[in-house]
C-alpha atoms as a PDB file:
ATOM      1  CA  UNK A   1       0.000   0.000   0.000  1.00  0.00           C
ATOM      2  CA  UNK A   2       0.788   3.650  -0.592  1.00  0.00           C
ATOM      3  CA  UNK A   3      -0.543   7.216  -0.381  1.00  0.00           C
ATOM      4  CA  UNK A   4       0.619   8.849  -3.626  1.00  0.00           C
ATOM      5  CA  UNK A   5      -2.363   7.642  -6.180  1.00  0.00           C
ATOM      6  CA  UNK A   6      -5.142   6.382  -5.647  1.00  0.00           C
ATOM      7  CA  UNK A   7      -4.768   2.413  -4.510  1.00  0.00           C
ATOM      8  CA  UNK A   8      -7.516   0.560  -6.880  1.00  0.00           C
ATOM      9  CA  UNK A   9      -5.507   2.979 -10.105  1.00  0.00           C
ATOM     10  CA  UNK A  10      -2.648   1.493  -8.671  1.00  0.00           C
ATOM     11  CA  UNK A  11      -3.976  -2.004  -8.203  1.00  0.00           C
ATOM     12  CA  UNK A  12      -5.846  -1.999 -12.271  1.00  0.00           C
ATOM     13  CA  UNK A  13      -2.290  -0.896 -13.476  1.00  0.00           C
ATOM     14  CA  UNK A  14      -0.757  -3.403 -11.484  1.00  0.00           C
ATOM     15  CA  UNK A  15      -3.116  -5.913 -13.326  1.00  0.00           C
ATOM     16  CA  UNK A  16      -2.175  -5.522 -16.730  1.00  0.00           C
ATOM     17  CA  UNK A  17       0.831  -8.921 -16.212  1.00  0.00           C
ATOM     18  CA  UNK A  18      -1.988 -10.976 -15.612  1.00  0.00           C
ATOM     19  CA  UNK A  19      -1.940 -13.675 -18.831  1.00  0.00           C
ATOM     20  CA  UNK A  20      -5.526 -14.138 -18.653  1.00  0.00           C
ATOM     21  CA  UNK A  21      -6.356  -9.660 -19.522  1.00  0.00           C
ATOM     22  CA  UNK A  22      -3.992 -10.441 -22.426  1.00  0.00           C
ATOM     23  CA  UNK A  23      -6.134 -12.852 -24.065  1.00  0.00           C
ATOM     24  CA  UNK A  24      -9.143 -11.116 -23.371  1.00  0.00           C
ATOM     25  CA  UNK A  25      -8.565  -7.442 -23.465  1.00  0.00           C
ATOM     26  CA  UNK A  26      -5.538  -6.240 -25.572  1.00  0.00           C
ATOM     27  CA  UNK A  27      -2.320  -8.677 -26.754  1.00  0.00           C
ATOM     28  CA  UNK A  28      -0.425  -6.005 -26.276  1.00  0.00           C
ATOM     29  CA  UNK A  29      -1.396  -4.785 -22.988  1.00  0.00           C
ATOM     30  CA  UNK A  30       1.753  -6.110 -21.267  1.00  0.00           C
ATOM     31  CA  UNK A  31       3.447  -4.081 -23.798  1.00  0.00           C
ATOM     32  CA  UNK A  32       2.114  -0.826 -22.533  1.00  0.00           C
ATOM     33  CA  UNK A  33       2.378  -1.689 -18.726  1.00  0.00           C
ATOM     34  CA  UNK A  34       6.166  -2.391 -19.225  1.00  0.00           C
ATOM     35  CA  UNK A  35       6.325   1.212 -21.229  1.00  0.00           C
ATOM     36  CA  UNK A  36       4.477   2.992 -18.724  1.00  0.00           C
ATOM     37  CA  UNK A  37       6.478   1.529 -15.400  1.00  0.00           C
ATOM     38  CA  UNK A  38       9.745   4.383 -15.113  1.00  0.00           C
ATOM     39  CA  UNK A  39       6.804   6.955 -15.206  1.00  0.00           C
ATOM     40  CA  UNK A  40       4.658   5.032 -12.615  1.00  0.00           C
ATOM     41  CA  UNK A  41       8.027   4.311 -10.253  1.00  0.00           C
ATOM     42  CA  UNK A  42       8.944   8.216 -10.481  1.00  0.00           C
ATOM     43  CA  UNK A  43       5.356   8.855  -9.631  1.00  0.00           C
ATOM     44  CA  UNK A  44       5.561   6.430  -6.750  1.00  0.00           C
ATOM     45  CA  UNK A  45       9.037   7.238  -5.592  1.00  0.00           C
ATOM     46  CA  UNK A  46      11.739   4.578  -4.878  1.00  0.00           C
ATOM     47  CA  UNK A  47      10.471   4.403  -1.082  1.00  0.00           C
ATOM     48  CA  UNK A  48       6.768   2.534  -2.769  1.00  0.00           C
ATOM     49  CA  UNK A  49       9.518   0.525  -5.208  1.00  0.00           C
ATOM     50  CA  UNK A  50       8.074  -2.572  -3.527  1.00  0.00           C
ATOM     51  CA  UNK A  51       4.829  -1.934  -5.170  1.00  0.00           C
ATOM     52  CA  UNK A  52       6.101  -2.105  -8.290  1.00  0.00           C
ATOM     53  CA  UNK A  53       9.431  -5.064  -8.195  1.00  0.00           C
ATOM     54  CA  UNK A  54       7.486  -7.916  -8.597  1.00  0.00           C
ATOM     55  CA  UNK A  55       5.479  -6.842 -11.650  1.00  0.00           C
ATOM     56  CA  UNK A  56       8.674  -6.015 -12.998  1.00  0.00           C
ATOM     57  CA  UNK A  57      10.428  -8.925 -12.758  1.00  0.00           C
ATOM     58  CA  UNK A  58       7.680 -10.595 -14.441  1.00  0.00           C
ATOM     59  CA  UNK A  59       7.678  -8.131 -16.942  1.00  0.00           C
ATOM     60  CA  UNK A  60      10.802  -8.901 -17.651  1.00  0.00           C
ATOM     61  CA  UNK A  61      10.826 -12.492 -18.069  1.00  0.00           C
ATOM     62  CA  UNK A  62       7.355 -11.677 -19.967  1.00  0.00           C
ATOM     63  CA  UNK A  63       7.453 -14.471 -23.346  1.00  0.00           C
ATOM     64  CA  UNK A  64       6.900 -11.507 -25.954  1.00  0.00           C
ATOM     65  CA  UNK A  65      10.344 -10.478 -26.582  1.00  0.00           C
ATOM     66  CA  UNK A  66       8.637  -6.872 -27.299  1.00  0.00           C
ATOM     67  CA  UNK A  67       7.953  -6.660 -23.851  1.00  0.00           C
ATOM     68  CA  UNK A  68      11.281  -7.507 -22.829  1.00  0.00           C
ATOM     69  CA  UNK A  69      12.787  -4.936 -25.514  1.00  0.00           C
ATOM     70  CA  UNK A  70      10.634  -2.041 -23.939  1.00  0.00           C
ATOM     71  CA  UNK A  71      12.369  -2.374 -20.374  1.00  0.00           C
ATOM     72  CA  UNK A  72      15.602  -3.139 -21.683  1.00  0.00           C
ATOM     73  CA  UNK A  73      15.390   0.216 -23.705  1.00  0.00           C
ATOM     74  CA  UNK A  74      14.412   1.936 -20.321  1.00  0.00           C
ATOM     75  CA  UNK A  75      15.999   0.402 -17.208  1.00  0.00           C
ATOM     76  CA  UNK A  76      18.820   2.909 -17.180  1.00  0.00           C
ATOM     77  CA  UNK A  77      15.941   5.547 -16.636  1.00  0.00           C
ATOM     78  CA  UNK A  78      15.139   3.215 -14.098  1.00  0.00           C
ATOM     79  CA  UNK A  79      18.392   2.652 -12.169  1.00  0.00           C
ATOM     80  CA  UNK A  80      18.589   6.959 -11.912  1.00  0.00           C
ATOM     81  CA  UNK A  81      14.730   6.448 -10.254  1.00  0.00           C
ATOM     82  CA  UNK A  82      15.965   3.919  -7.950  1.00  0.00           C
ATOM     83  CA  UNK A  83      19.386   5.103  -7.150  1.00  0.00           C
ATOM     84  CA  UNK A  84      22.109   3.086  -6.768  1.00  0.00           C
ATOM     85  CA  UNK A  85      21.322   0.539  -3.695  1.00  0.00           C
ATOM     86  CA  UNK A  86      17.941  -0.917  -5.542  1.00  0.00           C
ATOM     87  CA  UNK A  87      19.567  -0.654  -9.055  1.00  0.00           C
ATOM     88  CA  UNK A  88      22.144  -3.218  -7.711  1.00  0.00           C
ATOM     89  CA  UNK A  89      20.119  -5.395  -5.441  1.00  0.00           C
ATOM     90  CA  UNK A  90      17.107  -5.389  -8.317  1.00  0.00           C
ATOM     91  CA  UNK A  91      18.298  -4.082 -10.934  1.00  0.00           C
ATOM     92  CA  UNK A  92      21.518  -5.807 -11.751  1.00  0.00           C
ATOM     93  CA  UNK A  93      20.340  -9.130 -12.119  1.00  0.00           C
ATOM     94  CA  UNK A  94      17.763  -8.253 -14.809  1.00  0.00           C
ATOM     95  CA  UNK A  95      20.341  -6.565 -16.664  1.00  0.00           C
ATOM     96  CA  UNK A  96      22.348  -8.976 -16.915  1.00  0.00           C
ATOM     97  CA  UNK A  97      19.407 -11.362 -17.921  1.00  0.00           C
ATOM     98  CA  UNK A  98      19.271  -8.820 -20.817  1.00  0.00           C
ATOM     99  CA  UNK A  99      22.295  -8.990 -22.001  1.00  0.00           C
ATOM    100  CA  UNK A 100      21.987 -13.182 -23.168  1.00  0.00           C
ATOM    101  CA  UNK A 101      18.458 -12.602 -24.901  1.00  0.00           C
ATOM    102  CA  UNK A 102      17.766 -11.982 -28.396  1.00  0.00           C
ATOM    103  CA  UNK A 103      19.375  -9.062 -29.986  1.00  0.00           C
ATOM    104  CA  UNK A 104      16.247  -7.008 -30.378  1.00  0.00           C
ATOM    105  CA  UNK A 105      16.370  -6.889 -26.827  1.00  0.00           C
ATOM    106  CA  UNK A 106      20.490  -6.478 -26.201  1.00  0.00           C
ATOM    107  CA  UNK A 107      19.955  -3.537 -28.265  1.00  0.00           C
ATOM    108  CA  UNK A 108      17.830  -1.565 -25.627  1.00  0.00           C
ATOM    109  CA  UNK A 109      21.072  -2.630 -23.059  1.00  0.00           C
ATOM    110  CA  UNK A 110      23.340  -2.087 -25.573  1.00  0.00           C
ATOM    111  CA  UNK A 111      22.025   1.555 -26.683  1.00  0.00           C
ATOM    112  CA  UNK A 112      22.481   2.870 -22.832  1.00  0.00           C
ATOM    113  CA  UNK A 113      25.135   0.789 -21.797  1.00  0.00           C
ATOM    114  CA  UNK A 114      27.079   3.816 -20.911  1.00  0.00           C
ATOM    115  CA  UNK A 115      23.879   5.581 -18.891  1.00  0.00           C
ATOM    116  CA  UNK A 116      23.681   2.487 -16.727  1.00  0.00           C
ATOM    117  CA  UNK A 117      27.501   1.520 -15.892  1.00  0.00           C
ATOM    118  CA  UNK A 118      27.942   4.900 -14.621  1.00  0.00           C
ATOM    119  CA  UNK A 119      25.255   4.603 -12.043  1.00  0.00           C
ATOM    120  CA  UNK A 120      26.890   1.574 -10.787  1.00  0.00           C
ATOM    121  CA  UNK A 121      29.946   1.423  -8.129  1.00  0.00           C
ATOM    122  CA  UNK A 122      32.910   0.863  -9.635  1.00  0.00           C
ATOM    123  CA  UNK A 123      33.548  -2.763  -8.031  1.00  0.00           C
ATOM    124  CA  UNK A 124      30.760  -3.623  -9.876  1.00  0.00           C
ATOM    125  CA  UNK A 125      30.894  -2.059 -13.255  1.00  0.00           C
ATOM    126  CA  UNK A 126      34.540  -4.156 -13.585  1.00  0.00           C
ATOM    127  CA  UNK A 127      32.843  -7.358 -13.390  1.00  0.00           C
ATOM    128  CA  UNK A 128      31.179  -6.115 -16.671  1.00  0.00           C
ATOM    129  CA  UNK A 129      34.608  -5.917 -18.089  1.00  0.00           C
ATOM    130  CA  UNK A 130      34.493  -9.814 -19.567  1.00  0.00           C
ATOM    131  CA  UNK A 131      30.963  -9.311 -20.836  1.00  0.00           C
ATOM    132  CA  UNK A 132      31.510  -6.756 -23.277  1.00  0.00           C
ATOM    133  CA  UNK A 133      33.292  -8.911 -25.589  1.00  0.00           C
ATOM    134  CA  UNK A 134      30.127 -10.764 -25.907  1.00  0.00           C
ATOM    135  CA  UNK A 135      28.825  -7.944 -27.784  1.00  0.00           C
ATOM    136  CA  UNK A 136      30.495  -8.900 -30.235  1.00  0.00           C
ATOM    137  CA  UNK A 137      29.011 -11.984 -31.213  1.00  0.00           C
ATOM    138  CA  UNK A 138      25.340 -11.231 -32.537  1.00  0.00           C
ATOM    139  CA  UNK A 139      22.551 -13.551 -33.593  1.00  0.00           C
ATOM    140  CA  UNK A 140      22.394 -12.342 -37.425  1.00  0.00           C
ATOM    141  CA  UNK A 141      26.569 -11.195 -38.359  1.00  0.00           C
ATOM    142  CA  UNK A 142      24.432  -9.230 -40.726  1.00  0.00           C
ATOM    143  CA  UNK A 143      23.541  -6.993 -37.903  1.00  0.00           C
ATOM    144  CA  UNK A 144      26.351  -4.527 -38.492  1.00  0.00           C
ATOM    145  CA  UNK A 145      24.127  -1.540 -36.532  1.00  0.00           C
ATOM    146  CA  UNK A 146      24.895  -4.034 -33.452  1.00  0.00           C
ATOM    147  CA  UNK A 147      28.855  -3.661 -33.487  1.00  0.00           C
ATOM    148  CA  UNK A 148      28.423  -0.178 -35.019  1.00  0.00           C
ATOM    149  CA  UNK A 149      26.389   0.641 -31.456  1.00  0.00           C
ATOM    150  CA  UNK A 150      28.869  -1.154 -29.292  1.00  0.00           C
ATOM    151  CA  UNK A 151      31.814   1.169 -30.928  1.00  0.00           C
ATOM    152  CA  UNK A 152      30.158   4.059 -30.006  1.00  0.00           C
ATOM    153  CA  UNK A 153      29.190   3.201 -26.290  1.00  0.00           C
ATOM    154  CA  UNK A 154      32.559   2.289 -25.792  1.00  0.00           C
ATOM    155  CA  UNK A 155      34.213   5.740 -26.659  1.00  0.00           C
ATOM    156  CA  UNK A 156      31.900   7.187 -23.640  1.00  0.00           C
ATOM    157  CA  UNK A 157      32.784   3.780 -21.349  1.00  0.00           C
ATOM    158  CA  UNK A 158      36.621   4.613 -21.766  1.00  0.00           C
ATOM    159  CA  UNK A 159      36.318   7.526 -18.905  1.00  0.00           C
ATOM    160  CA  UNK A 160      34.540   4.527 -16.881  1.00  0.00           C
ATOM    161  CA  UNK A 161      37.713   2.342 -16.201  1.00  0.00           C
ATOM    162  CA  UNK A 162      40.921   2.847 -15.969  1.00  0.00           C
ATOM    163  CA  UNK A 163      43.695   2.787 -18.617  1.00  0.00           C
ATOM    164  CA  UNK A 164      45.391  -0.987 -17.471  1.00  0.00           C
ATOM    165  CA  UNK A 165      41.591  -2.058 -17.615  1.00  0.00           C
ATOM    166  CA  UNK A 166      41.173  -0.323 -20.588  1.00  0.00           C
ATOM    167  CA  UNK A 167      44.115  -2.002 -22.431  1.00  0.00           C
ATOM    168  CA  UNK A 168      43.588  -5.175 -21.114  1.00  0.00           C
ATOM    169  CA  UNK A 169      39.788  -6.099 -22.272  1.00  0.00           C
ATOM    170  CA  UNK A 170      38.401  -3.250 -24.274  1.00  0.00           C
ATOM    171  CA  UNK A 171      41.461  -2.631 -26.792  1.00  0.00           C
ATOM    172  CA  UNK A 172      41.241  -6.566 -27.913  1.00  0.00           C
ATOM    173  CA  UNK A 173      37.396  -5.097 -28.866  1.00  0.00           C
ATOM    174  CA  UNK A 174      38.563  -2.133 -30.578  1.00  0.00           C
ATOM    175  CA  UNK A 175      41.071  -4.117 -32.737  1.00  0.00           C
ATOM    176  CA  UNK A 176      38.180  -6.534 -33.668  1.00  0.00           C
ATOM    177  CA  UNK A 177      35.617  -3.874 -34.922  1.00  0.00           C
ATOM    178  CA  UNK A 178      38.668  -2.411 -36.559  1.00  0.00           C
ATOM    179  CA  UNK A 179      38.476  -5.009 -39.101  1.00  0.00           C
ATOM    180  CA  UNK A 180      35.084  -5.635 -39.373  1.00  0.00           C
ATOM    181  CA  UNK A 181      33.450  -6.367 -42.803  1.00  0.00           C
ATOM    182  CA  UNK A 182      31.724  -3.323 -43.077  1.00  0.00           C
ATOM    183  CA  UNK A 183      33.006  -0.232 -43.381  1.00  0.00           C
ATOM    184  CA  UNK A 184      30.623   1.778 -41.384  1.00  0.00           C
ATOM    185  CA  UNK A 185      31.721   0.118 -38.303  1.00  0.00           C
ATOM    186  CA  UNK A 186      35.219   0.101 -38.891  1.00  0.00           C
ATOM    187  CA  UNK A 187      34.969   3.952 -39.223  1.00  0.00           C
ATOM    188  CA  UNK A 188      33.526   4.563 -35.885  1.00  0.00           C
ATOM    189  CA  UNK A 189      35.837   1.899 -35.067  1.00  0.00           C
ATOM    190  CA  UNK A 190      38.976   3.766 -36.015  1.00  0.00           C
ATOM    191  CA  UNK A 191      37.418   6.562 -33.687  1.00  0.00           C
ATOM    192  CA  UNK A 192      37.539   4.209 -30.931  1.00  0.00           C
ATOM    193  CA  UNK A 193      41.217   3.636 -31.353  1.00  0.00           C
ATOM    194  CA  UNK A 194      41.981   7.847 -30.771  1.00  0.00           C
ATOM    195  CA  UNK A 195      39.951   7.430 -28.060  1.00  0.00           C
ATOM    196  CA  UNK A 196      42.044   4.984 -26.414  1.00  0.00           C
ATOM    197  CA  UNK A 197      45.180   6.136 -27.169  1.00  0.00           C
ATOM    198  CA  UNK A 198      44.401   9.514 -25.715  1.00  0.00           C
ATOM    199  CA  UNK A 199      43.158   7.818 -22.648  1.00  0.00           C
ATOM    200  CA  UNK A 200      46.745   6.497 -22.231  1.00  0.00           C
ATOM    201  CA  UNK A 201      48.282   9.673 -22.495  1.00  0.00           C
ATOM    202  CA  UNK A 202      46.251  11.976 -20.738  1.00  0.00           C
ATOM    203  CA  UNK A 203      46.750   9.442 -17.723  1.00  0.00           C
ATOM    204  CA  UNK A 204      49.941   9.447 -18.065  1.00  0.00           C
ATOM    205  CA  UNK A 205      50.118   5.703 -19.421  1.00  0.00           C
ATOM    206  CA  UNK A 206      52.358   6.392 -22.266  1.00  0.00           C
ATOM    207  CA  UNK A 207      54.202   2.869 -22.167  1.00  0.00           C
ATOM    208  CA  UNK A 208      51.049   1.401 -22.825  1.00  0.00           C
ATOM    209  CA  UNK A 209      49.923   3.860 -25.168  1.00  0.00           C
ATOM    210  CA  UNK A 210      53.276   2.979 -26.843  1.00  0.00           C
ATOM    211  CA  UNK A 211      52.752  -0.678 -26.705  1.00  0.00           C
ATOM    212  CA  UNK A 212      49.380  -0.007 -28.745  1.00  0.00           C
ATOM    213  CA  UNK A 213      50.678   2.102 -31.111  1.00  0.00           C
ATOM    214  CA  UNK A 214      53.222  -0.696 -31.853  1.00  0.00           C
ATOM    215  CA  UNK A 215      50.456  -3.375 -32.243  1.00  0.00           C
ATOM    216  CA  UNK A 216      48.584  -1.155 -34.711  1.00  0.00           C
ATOM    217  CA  UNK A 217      51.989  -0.906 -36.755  1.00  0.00           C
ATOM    218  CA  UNK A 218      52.373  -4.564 -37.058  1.00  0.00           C
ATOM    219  CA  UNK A 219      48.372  -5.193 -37.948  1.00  0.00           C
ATOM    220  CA  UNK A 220      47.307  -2.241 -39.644  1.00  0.00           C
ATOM    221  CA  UNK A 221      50.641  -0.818 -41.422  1.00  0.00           C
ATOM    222  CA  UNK A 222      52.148  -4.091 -42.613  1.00  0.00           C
ATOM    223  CA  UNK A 223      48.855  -5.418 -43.746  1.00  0.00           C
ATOM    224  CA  UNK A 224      49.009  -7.535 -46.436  1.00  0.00           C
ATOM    225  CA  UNK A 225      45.648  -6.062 -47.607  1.00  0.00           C
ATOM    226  CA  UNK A 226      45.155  -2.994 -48.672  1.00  0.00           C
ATOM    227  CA  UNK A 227      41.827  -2.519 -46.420  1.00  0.00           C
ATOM    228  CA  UNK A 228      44.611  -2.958 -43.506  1.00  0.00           C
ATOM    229  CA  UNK A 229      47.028  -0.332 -44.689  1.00  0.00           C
ATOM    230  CA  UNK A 230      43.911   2.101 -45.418  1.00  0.00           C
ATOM    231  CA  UNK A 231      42.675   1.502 -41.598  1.00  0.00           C
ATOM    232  CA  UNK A 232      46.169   2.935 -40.766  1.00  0.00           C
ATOM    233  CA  UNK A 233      45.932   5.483 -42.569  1.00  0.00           C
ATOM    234  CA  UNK A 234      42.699   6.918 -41.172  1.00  0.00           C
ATOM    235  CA  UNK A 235      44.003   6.525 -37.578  1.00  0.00           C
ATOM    236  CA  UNK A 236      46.856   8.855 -38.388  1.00  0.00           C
ATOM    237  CA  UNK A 237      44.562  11.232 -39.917  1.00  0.00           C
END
């Protein structure tokens, strides 16, 4: 119970996860609860959160991948609703549930990935270090909007961790997009590279910036195709 709205508004909203109103009143209703909840949970402040957590978690474990999608696109609005002890404790394990589903929904995670690792402490943002690789690795290769997404997100995740982290799981990334089939991605790709290197320097990293700039020598530069040599090219420029 709460005191903010009305409790049988509450309670009809509250209804819309049951299977049975699906059938019988709109397919799509869950659909609309699930897009509705960050307003309804600002409405109802995070102290009334516990009205709301258990429709949510079925919400998100909801068969219609659509429904799924809709938080996934949303839950960093969420986590800055919720602040960081309930984002963690409730949060947290839904995103990461997120993050093995079908692309159309690691999109929505994928989109804000940035948004929501900053809300979280750092301790736990690094164990998100080895899961960004997955990324990756989509469902359809032909998803090239996927990796193109991931590039950018990772310029603005740089500041996030620091530059041993940094050279240690997200430059292997970097180097993969880098020669990625389509061009697109290798552009924004090539981006990502400055990004890191200037992340070495300007924390006064240089030996590893060094070390990098040597590995992109011996792949890009010496490149035995010409697509290599070009990549090298437009990270000097």
């Amino acid at each position: 119970l709460q005191d903010i709205i009305p409790q049988p508004l509450l309670d009809q909203y509250l209804s819309m996860t049951d299977p049975a109103r699906a059938q019988t009143v709109d397919t799509e209703i869950a659909k609309h609860c699930a897009y509705s909840l960050p307003g309804v949970a600002l409405t109802l402040g995070r102290q009334n959160w516990h009205c709301l957590k258990d429709t949510y978690e079925t919400l998100a474990t909801d068969v219609q991948w659509k429904v799924r999608r809709t938080l996934a696109f949303s839950i960093h609005e969420l986590a800055v609703i919720l602040g960081d002890q309930l984002t963690a404790a409730d949060l947290v394990p839904i995103f990461n549930g997120f993050l093995k589903d079908l692309d159309e929904v690691r999109i929505g995670v994928l989109k804000h990935l940035y948004d929501f690792l900053k809300l979280l402490h750092a301790d736990k943002r690094r164990e998100y270090l080895y899961q960004l690789q997955e990324f990756v690795v989509t469902d359809n290769s032909r998803n090239w909007r996927f990796r193109y997404e991931l590039a950018e997100q990772l310029i603005l995740i740089l500041e996030l961790y620091n530059p041993n982290d940094v050279y240690d799981y997200l430059r292997h990334i970097a180097l993969t997009l880098c020669s990625d089939k389509v061009s697109e991605v290798r552009w924004i790709s090539f981006k990502l590279v400055v990004a890191i290197l200037q992340k070495f320097y300007a924390n006064n990293a240089s030996a590893l910036g060094l070390n990098f700039i040597n590995e992109l020598v011996v792949r890009f530069r010496h490149c035995s195709k010409w697509v290599g040599r070009q990549a090298f090219a437009f990270i000097c420029q």
